[in-house]
Protein backbone atom coordinates (compact mmCIF):
# COMPACT_ATOMS: atom_id res chain seq x y z
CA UNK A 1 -28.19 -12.45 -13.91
CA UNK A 2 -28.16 -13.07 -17.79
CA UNK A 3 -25.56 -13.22 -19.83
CA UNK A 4 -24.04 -10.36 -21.75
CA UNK A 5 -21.94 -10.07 -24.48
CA UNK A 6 -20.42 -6.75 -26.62
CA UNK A 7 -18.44 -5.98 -29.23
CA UNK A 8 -17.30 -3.28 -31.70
CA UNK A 9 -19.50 -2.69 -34.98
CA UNK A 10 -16.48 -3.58 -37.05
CA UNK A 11 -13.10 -4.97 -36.63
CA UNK A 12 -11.19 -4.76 -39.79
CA UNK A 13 -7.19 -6.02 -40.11
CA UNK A 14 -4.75 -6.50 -42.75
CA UNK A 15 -1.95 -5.17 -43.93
CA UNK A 16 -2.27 -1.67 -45.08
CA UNK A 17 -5.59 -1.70 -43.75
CA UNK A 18 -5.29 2.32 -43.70
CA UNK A 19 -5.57 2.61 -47.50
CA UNK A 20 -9.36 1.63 -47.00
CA UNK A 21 -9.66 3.98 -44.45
CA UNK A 22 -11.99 6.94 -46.35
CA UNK A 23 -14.68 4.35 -47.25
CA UNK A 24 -14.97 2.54 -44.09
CA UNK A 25 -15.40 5.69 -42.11
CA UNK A 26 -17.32 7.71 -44.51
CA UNK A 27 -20.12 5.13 -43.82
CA UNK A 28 -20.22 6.74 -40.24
CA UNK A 29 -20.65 10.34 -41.12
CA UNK A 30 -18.83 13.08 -43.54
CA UNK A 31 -16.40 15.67 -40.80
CA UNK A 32 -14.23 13.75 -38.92
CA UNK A 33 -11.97 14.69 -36.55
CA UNK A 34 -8.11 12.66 -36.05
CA UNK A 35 -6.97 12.48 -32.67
CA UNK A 36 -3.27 11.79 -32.79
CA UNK A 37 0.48 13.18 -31.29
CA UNK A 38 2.56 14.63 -33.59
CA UNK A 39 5.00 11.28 -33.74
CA UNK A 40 1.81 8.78 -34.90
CA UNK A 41 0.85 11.40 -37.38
CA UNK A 42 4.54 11.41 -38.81
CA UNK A 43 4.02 7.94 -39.43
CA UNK A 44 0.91 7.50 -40.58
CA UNK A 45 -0.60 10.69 -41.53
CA UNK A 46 -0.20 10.67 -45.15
CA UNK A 47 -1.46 7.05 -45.68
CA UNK A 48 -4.61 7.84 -43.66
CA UNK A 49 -5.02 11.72 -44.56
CA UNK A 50 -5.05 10.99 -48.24
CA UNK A 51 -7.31 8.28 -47.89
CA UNK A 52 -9.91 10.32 -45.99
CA UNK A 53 -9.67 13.51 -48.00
CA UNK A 54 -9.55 10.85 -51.46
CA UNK A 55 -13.58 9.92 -50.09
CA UNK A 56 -14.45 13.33 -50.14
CA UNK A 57 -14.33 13.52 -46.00
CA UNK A 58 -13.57 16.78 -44.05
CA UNK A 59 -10.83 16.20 -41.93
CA UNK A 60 -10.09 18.48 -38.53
CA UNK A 61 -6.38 17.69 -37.34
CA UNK A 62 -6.26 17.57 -33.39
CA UNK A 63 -3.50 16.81 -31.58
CA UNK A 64 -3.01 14.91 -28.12
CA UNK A 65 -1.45 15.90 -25.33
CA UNK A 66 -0.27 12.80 -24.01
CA UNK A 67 -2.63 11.34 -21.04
CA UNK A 68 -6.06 10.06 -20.56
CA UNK A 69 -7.10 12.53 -18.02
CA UNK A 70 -10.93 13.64 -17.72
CA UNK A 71 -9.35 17.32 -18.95
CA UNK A 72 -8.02 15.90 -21.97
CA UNK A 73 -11.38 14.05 -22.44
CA UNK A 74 -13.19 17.54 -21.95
CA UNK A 75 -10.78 19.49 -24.27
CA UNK A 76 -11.13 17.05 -27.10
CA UNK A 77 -15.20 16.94 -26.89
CA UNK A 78 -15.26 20.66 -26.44
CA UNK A 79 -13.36 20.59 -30.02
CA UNK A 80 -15.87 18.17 -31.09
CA UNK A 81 -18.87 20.58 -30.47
CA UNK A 82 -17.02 23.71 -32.08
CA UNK A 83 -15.89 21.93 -34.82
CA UNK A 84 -19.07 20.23 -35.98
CA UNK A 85 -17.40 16.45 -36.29
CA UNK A 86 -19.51 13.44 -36.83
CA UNK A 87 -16.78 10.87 -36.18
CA UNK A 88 -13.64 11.20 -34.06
CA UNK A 89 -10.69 8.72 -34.85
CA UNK A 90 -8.30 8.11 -31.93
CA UNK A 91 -5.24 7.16 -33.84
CA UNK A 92 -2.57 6.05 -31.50
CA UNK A 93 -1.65 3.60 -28.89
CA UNK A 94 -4.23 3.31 -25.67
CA UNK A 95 -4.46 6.75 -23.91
CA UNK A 96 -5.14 8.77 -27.38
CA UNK A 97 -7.84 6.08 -28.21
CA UNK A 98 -9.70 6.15 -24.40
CA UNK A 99 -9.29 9.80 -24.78
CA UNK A 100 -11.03 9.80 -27.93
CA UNK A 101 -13.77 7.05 -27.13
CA UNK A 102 -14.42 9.80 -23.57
CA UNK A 103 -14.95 12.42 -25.50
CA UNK A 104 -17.39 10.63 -28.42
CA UNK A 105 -19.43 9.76 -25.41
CA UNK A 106 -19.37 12.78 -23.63
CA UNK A 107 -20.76 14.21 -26.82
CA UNK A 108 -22.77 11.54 -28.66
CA UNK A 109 -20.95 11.43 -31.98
CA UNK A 110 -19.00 8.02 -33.32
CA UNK A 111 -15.95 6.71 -32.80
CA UNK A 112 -13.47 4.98 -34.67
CA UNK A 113 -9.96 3.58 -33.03
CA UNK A 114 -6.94 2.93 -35.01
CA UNK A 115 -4.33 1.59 -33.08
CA UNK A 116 -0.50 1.63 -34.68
CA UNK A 117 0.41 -0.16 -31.61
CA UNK A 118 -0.83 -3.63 -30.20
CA UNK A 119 0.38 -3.53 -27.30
CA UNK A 120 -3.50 -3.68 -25.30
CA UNK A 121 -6.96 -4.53 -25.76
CA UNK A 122 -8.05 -1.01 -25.62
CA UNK A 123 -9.23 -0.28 -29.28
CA UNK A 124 -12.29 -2.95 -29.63
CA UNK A 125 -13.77 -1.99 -25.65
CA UNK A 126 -15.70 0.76 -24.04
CA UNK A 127 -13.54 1.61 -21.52
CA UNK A 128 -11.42 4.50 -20.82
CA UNK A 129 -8.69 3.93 -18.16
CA UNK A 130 -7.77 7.59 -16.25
CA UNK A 131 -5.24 8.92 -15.06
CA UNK A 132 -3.60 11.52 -13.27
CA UNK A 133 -1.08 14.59 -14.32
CA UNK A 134 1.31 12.38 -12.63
CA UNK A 135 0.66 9.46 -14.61
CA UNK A 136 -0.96 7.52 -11.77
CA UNK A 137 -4.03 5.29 -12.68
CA UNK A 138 -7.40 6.79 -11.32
CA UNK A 139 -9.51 3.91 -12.69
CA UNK A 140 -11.48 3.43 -15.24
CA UNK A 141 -15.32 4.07 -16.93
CA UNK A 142 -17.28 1.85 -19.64
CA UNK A 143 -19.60 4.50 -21.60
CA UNK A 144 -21.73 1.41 -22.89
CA UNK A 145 -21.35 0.82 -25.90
CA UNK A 146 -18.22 -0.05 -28.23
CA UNK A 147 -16.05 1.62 -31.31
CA UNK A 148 -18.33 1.61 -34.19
CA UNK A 149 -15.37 0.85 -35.86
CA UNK A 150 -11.58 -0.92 -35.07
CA UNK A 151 -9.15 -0.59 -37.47
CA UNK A 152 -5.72 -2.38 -37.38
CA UNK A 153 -2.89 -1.80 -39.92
CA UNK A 154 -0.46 -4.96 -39.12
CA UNK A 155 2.05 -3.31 -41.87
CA UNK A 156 1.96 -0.49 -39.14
CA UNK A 157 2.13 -2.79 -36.21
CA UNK A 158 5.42 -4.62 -37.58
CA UNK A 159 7.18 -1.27 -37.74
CA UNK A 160 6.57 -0.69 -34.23
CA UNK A 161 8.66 -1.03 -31.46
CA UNK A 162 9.21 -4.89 -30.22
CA UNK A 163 8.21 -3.50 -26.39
CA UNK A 164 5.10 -2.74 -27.42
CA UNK A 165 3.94 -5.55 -28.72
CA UNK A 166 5.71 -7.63 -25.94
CA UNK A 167 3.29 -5.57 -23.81
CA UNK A 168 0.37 -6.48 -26.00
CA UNK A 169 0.96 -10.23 -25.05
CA UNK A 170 0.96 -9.52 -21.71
CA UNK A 171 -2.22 -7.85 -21.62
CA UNK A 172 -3.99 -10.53 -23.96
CA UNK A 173 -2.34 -13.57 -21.69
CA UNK A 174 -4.46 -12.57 -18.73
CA UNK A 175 -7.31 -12.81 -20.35
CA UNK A 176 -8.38 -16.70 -20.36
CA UNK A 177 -6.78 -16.84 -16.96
CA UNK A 178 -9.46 -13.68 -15.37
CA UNK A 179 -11.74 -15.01 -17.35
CA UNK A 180 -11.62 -18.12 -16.31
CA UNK A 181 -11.65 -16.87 -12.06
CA UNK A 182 -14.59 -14.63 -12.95
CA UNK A 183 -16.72 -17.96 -13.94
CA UNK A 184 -15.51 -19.94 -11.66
CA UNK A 185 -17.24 -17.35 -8.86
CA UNK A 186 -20.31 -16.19 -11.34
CA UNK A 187 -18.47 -12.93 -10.96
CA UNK A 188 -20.68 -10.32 -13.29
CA UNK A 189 -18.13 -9.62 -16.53
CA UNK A 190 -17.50 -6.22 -17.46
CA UNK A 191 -20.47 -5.40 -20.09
CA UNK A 192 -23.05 -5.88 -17.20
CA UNK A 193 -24.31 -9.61 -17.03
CA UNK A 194 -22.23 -12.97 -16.61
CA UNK A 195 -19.70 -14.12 -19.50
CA UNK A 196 -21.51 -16.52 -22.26
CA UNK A 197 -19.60 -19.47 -23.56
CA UNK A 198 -18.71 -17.64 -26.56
CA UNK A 199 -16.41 -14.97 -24.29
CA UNK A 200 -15.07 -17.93 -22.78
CA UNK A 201 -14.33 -19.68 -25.83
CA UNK A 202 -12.54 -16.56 -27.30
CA UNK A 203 -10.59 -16.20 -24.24
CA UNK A 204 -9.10 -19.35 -24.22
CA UNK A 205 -8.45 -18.91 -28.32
CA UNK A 206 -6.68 -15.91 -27.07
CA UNK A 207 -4.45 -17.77 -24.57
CA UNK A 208 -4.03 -20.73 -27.29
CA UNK A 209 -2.64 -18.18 -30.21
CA UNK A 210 -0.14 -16.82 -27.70
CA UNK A 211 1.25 -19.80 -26.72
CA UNK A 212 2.02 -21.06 -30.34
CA UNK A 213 2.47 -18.24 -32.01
CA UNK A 214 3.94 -15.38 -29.44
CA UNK A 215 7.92 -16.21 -29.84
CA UNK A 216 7.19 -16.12 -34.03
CA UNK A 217 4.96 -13.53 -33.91
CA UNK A 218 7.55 -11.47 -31.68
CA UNK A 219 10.67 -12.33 -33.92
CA UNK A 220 8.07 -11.06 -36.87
CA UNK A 221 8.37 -7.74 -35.33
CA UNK A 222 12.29 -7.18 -34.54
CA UNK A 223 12.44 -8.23 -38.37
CA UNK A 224 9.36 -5.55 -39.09
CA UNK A 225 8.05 -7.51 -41.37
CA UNK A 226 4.44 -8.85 -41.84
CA UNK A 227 4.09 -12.95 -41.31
CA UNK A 228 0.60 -15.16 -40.61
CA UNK A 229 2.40 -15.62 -36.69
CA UNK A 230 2.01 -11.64 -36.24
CA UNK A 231 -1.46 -11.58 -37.92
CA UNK A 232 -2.94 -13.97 -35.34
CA UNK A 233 -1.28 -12.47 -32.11
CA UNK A 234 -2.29 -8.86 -33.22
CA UNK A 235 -5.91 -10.02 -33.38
CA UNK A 236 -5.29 -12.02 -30.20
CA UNK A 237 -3.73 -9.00 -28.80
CA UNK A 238 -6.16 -6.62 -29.90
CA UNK A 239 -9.39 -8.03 -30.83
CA UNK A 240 -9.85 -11.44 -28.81
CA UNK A 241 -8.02 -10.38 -25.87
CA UNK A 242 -10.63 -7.03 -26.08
CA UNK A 243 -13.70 -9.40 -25.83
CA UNK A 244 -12.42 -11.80 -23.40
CA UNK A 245 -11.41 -9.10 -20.79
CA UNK A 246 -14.66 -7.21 -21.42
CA UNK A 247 -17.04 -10.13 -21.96
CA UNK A 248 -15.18 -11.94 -19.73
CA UNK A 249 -14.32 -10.30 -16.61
CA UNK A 250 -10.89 -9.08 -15.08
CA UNK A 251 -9.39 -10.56 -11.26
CA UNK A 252 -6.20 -10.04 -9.86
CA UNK A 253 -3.57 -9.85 -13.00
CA UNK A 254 -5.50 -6.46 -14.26
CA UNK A 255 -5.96 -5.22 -10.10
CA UNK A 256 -1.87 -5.64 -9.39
CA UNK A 257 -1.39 -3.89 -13.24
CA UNK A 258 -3.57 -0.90 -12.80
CA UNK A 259 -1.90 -0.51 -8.67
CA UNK A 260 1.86 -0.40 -9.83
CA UNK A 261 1.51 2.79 -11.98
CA UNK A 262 1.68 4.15 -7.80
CA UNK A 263 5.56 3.45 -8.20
CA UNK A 264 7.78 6.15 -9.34
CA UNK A 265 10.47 2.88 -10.86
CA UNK A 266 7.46 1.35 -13.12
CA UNK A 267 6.48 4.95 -14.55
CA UNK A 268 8.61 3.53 -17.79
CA UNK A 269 6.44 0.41 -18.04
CA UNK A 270 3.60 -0.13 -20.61
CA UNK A 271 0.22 -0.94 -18.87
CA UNK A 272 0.49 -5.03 -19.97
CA UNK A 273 4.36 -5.35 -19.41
CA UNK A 274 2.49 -4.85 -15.54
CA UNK A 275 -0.11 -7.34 -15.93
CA UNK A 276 2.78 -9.87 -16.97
CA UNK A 277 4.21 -9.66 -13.49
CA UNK A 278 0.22 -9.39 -12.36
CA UNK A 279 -0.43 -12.41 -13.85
CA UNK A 280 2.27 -14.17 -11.74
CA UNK A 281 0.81 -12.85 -8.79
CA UNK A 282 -2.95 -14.49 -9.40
CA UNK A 283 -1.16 -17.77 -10.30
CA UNK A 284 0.68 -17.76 -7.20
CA UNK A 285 -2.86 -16.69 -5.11
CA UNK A 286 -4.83 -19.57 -6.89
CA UNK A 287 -3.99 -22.98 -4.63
CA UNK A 288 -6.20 -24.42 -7.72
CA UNK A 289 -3.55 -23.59 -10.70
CA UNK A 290 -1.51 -26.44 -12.06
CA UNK A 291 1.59 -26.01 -11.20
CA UNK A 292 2.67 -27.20 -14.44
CA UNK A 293 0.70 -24.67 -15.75
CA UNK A 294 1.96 -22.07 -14.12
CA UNK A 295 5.68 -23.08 -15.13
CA UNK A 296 4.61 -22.90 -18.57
CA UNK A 297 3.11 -19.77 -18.44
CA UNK A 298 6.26 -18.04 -16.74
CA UNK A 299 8.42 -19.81 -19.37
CA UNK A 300 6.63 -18.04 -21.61
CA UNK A 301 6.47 -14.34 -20.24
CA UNK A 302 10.56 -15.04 -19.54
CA UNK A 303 10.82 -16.02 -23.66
CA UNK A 304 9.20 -12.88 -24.87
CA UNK A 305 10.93 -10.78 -22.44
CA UNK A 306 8.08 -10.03 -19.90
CA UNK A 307 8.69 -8.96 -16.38
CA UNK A 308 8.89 -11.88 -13.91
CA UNK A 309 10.19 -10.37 -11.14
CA UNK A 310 10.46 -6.66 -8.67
CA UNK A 311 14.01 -6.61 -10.40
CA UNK A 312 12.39 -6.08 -13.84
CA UNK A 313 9.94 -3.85 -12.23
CA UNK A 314 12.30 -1.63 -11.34
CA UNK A 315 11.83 -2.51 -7.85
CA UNK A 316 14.29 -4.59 -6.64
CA UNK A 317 14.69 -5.36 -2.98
CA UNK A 318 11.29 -4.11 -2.43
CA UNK A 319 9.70 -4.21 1.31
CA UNK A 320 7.33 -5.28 2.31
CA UNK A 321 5.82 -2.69 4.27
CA UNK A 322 6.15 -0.91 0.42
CA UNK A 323 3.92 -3.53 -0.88
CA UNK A 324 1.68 -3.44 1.81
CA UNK A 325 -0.55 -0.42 0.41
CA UNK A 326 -1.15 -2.09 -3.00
CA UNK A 327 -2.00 -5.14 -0.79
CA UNK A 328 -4.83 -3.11 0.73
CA UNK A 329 -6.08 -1.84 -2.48
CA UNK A 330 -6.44 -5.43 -3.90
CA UNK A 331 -7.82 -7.16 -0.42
CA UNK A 332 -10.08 -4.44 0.04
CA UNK A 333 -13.97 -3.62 -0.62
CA UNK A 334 -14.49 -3.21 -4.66
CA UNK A 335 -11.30 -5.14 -5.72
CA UNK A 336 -11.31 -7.09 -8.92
CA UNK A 337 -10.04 -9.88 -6.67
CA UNK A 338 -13.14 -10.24 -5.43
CA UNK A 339 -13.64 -12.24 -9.06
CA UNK A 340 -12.13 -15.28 -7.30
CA UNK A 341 -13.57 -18.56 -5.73
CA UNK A 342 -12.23 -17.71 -2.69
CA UNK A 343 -11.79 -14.80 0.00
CA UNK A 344 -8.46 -12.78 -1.09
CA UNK A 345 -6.99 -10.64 2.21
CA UNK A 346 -4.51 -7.76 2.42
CA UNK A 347 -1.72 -10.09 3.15
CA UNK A 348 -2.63 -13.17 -0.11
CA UNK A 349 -1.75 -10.52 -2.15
CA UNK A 350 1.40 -9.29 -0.76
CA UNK A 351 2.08 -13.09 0.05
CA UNK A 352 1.66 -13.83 -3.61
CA UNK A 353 3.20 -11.21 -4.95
CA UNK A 354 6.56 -11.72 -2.97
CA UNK A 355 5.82 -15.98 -4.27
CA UNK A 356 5.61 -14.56 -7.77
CA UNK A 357 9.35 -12.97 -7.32
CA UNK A 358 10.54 -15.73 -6.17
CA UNK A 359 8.91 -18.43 -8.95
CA UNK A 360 10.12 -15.44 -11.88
CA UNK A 361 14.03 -15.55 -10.09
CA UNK A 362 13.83 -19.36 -9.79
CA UNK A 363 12.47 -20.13 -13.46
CA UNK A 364 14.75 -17.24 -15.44
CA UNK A 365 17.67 -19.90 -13.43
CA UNK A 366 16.35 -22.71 -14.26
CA UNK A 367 16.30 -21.84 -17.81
CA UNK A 368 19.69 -20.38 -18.19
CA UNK A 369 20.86 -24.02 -16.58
């Protein structure tokens, strides 16, 4: 199998990136359409409106309705084809921008993604993660090729909401440790081939520039204000955690996140505040992790205010005849725990799961001590 690696055209960052807006998308084409909900445009929709319009663009307003589902998708690329656009611009946290990269494939025009969030790896990939009118995850679709263009405002970011970018950490601290599984078995990554050493290498940066620089980076937020910790975590977030996932391949933190959306009591979670408690799970499935390792890792999710444990799930006292059904999703045929070096049943996972409990209970004590 070779090796495969993808990327975004461009990945731009800085603060008040969205000034420079009008001539980095004007090089993709003159109509554009924004894809936003009617809070992200209150924020931002002056900054980014006037820079557009200021390059001479023609700019058609559309606004979200809230959830990746393949009707939204269809709605928004329907307006794509009346309206004549040559670029859409999912502005927005995750489920505007995989609406918006949907509906650019569905109708062969380019995308741009502007997250004001960085709270996943979403805006640099080609993936679009569904779901239902219920809000439950229906999985997800790569359209094969990436945003022509990602562009991240960390002035914005630092004015948004600490969960968010708690959740962003989450998401980006699986990625070394999927990554890693995935070439451990020769799994096949994500953009069709087997990871090269540069996804590997940017995985592990990823894992690195959360380690020393999440707590900062984190306090950089609750101040809103824009520091060098919260410029490196946002690209680790955003654009290193992006490559590693995609490049690199997802296992069992990304399979237990994209199953607990099923639960009515983690409906007010954000997608990586799940893979922080999924990320538990794999290191308590691996008899190969560290254990040293894995302390330091939970120390960490417990610092920046991940969830450790079914209590900050929303689930506490969970059965386990409850868990048993995600435990058949992850042990069965298809799984992304099929990425490990080893067989994963039905019962590891709900094993592990009910081990990763326990280890977030005992090391939120031991701490506190």
């Amino acid at each position: 199998m070779n090796k495969v690696f993808i990327a975004p055209g461009r990945y731009v960052q800085g603060r008040n990136a969205l000034s420079e807006a009008g001539v980095l998308v004007g090089a993709l084409g003159k109509r554009v359409m924004t894809l936003w909900d009617a809070q992200v445009k209150a924020i931002v929709g002056e900054t980014l409106l006037a820079s557009l319009q200021g390059a001479g663009l023609t700019v058609e307003d559309v606004l979200f309705n809230g959830d990746s589902t393949k009707a939204e998708a269809a709605r928004v690329a329907q307006l794509i084809q009346e309206r004549k656009v040559d670029v859409i611009m999912g502005v927005g946290g995750g489920k505007t921008l995989d609406t918006a990269k949907a509906a650019a494939a569905a109708t062969g025009v380019k995308v741009v993604t502007c997250p004001t969030v960085a709270s996943n790896d979403s805006p640099t990939s080609s993936f679009t993660v569904w779901y239902d009118e219920q809000g439950n995850c229906n999985g997800f679709e790569s359209w094969g090729t990436n945003p022509d263009l990602v562009l991240v405002d960390t002035q914005v970011i630092a004015q948004a909401p600490v969960r968010t970018f708690v959740a962003g950490m989450g998401d980006a601290l699986s990625t070394w440790l999927e990554a890693d599984a995935c070439s451990k078995k020769r799994s096949p990554n994500l953009a069709g081939g087997t990871a090269t050493m540069a996804a590997k290498a940017l995985a592990h940066l990823c894992y690195d520039i959360l380690m020393e620089h999440g707590l900062e980076a984190k306090r950089s937020v609750e101040k809103k204000i824009v520091t060098p910790a919260l410029e490196k975590v946002v690209e680790a977030n955003v654009l290193l955690s992006g490559l590693g996932f995609e490049s690199g391949g997802c296992a069992t933190a990304h399979m237990i996140a994209n199953c607990l959306p099923s639960y009515p009591e983690c409906h007010g979670l954000m997608h990586g505040h799940e893979v922080g408690f999924g990320i538990i799970t794999q290191l308590c499935l691996d008899d190969d992790m560290p254990v040293a390792l894995a302390h330091r890792i939970v120390d960490f999710e417990i610092s920046i205010g991940l969830p450790v444990t079914f209590a900050d799930l929303g689930l506490p006292g969970v059965t386990r005849e409850r868990l048993a059904r995600i435990g058949e999703i992850c042990g069965g045929p298809g799984s992304l725990c099929e990425n490990h070096p080893f067989p994963v049943t039905p019962d590891d996972i709900v094993d592990a799961m009910i081990a990763a409990d326990a280890l977030g209970e005992e090391r939120k004590r031991l701490l506190k001590s």
